[in-house]
N, C-alpha and C. Protein backbone atom coordinates (compact mmCIF):
# COMPACT_ATOMS: atom_id res chain seq x y z
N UNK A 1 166.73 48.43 -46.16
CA UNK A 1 166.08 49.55 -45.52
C UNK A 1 166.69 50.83 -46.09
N UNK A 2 166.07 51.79 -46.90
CA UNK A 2 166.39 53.15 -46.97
C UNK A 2 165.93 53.97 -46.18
N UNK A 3 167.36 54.73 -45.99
CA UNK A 3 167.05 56.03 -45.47
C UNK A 3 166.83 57.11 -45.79
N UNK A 4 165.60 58.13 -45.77
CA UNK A 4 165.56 59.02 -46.42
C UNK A 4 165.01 60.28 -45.46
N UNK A 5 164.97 61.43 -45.68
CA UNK A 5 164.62 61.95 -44.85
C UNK A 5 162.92 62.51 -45.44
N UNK A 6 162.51 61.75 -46.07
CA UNK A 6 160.79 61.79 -46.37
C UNK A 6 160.12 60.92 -45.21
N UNK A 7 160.93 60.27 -44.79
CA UNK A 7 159.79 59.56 -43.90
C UNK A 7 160.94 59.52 -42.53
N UNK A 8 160.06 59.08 -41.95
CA UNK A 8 160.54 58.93 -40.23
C UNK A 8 161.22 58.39 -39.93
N UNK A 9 162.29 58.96 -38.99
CA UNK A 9 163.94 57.94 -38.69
C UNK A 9 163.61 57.08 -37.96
N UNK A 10 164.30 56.15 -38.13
CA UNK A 10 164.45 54.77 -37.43
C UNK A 10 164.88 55.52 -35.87
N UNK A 11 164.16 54.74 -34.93
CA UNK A 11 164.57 55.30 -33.53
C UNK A 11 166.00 55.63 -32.68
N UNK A 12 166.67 54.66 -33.68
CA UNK A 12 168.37 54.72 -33.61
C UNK A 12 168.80 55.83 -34.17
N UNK A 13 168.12 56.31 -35.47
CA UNK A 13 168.96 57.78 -35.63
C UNK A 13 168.38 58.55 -35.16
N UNK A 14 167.01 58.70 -34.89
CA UNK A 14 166.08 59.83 -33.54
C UNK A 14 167.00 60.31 -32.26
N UNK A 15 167.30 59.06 -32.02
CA UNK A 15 167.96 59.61 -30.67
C UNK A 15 169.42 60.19 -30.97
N UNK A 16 170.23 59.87 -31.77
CA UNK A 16 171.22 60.67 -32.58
C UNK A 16 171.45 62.15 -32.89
N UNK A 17 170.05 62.19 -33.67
CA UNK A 17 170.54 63.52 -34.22
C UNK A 17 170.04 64.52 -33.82
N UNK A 18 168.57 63.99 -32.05
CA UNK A 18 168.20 65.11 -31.00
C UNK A 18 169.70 65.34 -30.33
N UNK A 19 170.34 63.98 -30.02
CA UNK A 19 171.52 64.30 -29.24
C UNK A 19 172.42 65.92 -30.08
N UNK A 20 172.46 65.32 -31.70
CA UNK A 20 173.77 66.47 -31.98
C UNK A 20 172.64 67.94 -32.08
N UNK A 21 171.58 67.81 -32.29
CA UNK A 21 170.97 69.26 -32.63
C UNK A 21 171.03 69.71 -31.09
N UNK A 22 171.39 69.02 -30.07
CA UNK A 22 171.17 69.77 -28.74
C UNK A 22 172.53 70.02 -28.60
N UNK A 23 173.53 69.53 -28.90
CA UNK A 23 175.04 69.71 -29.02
C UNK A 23 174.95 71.40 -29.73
N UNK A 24 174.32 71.30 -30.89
CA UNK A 24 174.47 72.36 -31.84
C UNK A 24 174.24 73.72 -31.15
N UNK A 25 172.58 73.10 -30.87
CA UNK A 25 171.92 74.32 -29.55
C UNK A 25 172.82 75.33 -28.36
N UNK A 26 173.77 74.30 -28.39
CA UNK A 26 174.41 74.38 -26.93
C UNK A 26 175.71 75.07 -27.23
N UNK A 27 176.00 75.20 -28.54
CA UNK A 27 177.17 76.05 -28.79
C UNK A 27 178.82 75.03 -28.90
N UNK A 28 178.11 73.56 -29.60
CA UNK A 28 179.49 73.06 -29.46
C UNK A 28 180.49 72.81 -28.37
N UNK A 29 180.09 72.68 -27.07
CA UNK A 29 180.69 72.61 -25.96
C UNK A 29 181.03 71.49 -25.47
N UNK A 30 180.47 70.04 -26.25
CA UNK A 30 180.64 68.69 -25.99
C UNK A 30 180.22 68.39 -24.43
N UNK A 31 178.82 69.04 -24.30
CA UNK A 31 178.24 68.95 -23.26
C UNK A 31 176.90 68.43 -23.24
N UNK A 32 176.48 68.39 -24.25
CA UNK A 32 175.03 67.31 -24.65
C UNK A 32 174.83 66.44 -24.22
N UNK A 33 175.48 65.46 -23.73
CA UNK A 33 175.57 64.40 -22.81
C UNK A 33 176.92 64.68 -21.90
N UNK A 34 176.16 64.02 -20.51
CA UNK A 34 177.96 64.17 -19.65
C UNK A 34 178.68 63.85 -19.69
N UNK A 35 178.98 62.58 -20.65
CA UNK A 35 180.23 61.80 -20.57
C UNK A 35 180.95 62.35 -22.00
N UNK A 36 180.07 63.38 -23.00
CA UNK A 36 180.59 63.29 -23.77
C UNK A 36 180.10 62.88 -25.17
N UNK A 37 180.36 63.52 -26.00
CA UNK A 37 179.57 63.00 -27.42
C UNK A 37 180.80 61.66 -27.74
N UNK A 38 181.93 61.26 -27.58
CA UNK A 38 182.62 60.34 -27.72
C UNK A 38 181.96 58.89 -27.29
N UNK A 39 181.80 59.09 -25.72
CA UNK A 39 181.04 57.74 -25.02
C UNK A 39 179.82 58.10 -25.65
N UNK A 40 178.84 59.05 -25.60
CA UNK A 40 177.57 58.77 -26.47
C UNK A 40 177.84 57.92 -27.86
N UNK A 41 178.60 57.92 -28.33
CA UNK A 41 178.57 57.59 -29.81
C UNK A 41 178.60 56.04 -30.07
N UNK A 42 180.14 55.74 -28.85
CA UNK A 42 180.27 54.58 -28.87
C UNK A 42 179.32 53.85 -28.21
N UNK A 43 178.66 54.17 -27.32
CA UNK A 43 177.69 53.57 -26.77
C UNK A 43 176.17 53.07 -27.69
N UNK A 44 175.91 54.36 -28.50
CA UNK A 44 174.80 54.33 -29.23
C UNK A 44 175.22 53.25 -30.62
N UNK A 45 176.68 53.61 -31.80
CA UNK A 45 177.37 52.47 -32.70
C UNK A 45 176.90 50.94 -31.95
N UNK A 46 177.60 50.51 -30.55
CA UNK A 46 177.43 49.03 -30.00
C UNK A 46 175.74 48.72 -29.99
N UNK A 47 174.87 49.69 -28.97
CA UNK A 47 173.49 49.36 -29.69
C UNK A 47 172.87 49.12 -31.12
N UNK A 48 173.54 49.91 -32.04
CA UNK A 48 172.80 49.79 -33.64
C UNK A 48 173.73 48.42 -33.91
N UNK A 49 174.48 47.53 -33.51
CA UNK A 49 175.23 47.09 -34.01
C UNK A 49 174.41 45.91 -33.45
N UNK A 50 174.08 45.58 -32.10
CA UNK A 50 173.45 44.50 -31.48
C UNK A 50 172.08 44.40 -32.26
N UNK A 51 171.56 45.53 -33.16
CA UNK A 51 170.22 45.43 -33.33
C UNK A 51 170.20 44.44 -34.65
N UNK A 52 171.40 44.71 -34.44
CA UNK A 52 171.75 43.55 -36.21
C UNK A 52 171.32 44.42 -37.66
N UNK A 53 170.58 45.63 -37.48
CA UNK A 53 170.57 46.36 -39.19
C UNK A 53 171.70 46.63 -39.89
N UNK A 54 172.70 46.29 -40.94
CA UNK A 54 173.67 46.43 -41.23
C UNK A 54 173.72 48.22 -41.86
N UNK A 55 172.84 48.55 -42.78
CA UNK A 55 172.72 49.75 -43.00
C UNK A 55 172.96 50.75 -41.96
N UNK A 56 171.78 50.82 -41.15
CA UNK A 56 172.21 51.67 -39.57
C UNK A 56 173.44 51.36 -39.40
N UNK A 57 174.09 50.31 -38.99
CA UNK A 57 175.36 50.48 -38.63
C UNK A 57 176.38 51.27 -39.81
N UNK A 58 176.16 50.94 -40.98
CA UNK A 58 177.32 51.50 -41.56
C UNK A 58 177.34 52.71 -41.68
N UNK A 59 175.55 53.13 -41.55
CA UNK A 59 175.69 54.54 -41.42
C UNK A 59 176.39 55.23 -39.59
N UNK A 60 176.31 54.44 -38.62
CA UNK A 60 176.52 54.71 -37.62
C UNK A 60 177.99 54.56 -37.58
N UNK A 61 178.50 54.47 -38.40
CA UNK A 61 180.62 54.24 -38.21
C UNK A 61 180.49 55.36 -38.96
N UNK A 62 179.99 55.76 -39.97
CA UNK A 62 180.21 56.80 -40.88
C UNK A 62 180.04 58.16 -40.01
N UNK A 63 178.97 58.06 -38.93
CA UNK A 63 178.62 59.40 -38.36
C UNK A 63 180.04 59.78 -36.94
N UNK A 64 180.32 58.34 -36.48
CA UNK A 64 181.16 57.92 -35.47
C UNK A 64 182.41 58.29 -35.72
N UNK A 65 182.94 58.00 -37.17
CA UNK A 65 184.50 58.48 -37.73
C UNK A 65 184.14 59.70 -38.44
N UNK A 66 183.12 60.53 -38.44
CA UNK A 66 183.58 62.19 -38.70
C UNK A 66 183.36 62.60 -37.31
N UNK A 67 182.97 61.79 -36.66
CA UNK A 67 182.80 62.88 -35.06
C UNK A 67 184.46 63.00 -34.64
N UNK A 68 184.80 62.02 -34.81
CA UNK A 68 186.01 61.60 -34.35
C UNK A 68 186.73 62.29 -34.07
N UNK A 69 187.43 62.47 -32.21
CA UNK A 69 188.30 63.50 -31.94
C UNK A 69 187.30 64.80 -31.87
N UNK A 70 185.95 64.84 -31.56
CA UNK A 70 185.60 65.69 -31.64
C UNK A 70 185.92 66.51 -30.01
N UNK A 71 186.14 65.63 -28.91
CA UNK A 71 186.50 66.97 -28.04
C UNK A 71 187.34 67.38 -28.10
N UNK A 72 188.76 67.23 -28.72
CA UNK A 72 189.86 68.06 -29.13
C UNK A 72 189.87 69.02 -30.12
N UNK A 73 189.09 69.36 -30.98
CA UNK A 73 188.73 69.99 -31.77
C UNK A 73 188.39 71.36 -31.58
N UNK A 74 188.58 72.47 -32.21
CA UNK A 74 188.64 73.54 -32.12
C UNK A 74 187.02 74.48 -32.37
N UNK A 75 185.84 75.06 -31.46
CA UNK A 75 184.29 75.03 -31.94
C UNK A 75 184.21 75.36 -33.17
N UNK A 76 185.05 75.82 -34.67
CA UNK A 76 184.59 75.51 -35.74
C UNK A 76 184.80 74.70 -36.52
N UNK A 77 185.50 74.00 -36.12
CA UNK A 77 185.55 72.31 -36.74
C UNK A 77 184.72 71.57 -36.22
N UNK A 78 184.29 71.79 -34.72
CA UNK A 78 183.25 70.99 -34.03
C UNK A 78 182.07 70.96 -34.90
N UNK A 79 181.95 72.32 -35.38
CA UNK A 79 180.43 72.56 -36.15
C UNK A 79 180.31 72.17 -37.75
N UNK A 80 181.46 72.03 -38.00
CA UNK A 80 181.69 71.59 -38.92
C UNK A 80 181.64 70.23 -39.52
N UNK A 81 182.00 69.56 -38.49
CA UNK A 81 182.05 68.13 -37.99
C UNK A 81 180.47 67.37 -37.92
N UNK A 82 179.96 68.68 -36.60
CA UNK A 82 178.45 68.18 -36.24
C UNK A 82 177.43 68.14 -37.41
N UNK A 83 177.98 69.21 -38.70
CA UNK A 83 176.69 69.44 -39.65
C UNK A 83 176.81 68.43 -40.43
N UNK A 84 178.06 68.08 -40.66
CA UNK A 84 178.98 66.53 -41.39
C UNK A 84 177.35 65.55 -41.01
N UNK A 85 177.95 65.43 -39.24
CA UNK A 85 177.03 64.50 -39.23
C UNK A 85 175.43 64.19 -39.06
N UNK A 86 174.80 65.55 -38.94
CA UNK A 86 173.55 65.95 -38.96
C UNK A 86 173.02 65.16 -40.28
N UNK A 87 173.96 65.97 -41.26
CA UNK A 87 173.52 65.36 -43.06
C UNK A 87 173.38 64.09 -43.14
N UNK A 88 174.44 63.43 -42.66
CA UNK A 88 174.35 62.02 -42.77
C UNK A 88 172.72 61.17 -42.30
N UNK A 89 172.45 62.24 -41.02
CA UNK A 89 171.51 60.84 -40.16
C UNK A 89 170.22 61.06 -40.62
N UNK A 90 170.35 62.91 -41.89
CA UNK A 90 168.96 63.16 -42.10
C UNK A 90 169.00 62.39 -43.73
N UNK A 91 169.90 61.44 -44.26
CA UNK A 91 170.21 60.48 -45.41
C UNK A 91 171.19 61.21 -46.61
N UNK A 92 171.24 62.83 -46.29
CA UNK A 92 172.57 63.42 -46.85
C UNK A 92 173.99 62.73 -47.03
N UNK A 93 174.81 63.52 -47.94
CA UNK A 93 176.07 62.78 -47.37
C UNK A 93 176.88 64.05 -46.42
N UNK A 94 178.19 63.36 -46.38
CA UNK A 94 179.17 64.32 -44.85
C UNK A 94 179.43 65.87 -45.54
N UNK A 95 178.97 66.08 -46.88
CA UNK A 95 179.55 67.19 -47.53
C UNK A 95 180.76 67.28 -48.50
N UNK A 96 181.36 65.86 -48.51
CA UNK A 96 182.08 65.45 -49.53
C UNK A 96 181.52 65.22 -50.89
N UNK A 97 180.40 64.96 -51.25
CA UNK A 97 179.79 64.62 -52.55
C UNK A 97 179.31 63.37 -52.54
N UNK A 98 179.81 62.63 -51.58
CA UNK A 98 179.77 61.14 -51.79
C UNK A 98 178.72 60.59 -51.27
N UNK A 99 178.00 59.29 -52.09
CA UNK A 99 176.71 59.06 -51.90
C UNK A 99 176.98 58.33 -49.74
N UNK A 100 176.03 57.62 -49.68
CA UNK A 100 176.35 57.26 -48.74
C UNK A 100 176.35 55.88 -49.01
N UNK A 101 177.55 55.42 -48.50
CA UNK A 101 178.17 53.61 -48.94
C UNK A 101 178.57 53.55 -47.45
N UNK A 102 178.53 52.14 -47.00
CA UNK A 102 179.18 51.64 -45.98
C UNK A 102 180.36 51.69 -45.78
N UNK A 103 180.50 52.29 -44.94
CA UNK A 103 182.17 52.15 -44.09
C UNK A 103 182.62 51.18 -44.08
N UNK A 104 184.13 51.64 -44.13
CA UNK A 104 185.62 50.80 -43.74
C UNK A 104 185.22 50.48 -42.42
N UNK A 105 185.47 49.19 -42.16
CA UNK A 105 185.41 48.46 -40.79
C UNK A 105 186.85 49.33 -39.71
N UNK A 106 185.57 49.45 -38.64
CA UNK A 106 186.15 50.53 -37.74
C UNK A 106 187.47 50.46 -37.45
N UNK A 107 187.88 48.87 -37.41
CA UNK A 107 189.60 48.67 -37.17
C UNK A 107 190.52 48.70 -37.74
N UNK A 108 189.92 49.27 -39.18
CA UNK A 108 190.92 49.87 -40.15
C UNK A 108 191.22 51.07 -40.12
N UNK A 109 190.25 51.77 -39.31
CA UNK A 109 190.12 53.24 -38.96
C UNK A 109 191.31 53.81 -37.92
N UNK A 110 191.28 53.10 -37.19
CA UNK A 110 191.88 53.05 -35.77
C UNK A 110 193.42 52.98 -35.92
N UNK A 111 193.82 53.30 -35.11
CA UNK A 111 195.46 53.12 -34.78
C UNK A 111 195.71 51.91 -34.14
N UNK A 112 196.72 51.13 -34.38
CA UNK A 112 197.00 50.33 -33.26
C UNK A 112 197.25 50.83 -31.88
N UNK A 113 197.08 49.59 -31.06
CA UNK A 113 197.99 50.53 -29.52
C UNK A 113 199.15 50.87 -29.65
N UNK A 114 199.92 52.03 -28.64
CA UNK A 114 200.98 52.11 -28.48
C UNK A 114 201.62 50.15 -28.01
N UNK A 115 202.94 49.91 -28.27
CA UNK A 115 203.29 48.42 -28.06
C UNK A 115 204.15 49.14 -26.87
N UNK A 116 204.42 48.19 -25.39
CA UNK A 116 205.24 48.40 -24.73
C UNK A 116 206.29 48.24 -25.14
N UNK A 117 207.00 49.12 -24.43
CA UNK A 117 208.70 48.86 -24.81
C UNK A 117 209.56 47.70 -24.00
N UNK A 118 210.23 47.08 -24.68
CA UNK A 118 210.94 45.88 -24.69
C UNK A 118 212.46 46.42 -23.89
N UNK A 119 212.19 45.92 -22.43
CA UNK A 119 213.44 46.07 -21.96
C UNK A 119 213.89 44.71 -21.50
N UNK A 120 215.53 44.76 -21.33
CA UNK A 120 216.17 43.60 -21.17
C UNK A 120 215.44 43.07 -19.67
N UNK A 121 215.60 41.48 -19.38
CA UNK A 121 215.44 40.97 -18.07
C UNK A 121 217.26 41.13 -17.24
N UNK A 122 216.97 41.26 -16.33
CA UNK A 122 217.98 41.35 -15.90
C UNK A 122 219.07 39.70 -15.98
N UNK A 123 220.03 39.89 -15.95
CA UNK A 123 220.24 37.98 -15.81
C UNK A 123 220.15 37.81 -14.42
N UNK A 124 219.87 36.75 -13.97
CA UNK A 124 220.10 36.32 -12.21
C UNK A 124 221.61 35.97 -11.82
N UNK A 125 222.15 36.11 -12.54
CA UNK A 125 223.78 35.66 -12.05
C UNK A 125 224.45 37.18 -12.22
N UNK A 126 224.46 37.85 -13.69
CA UNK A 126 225.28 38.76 -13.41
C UNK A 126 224.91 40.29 -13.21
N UNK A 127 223.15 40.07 -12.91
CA UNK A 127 222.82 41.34 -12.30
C UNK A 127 223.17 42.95 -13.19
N UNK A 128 223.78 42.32 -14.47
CA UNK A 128 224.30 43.86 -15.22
C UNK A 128 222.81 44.38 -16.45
N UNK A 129 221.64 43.51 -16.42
CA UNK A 129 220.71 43.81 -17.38
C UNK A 129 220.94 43.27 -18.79
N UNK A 130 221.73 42.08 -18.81
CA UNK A 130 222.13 41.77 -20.11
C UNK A 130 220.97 40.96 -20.45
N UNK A 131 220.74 40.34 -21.99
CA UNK A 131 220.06 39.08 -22.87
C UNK A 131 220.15 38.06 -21.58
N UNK A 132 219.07 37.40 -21.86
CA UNK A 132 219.16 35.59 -21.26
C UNK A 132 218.11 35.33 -22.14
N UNK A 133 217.74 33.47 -22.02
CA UNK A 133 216.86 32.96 -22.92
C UNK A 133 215.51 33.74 -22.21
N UNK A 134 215.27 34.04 -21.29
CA UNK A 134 213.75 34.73 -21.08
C UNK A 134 213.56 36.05 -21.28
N UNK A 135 214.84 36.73 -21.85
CA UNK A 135 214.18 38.08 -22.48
C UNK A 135 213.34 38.39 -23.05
N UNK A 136 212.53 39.30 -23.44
CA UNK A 136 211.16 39.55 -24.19
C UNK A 136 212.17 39.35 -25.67
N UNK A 137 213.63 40.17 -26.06
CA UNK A 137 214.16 39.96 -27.45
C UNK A 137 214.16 38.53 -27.94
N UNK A 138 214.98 37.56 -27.14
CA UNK A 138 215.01 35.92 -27.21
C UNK A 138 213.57 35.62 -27.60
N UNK A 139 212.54 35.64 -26.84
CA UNK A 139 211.25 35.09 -27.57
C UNK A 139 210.75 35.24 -28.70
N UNK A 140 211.44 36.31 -29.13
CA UNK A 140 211.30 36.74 -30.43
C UNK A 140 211.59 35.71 -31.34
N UNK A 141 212.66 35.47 -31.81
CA UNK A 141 213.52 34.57 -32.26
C UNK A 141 212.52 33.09 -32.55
């Protein structure tokens, strides 16, 4: 399936890129939807993804990781960001030069979680917080 912007978007990027041109409208306020252009995004990525088109999707991680962090963002990076991804959904690229190729799988994108921190178990005999075999360190091992 190509995307081009000669002919008519697939209904998955329709509803996309009314969402960011009303974002745009609105002055960058990350108020286009209530929860947020973040939950919009991810919400809309998991639909293109169930629909099974691989294209849509790769274009939908591509539009998803330049939004990225977009409510922390300062309103001219927001707009900057949003025209990124306007280009993309009208078959442009983000403004880098680069054609449009499928994305790095999103979990390469991502950070791991923070890992909890590893504190000692206490021992049951000497109550001072030392090693025993059921420490989280011992399982290690």
């Amino acid at each position: 399936m190509s995307i081009s912007p000669a002919r008519s978007h697939p209904p998955e990027l329709e509803t996309a890129r009314k969402i960011l041109e009303l974002e745009r409208k609105q002055g960058y306020q990350d108020r286009a939807v209530t929860s947020g252009l973040a939950s919009f995004l991810t919400n809309w990525e998991r639909r293109i993804a169930q629909s099974g088109h691989q294209e849509l999707l790769a274009l939908a991680e591509r539009v998803s990781v330049g939004l990225d962090g977009y409510g922390q963002m300062q309103p001219d990076a927001r707009a900057e960001a949003l025209s990124g991804a306007l280009r993309l959904l009208d078959g442009g690229t983000a403004g880098t030069g680069a054609a449009l190729t499928p994305a790095a799988p999103r979990a390469a994108l991502t950070p791991p979680a923070p890992r909890a921190a590893l504190t000692p178990n206490p021992s049951p005999t000497s109550g001072r917080g030392e090693l025993n075999d059921a420490s989280p360190l011992s399982r290690l091992r």
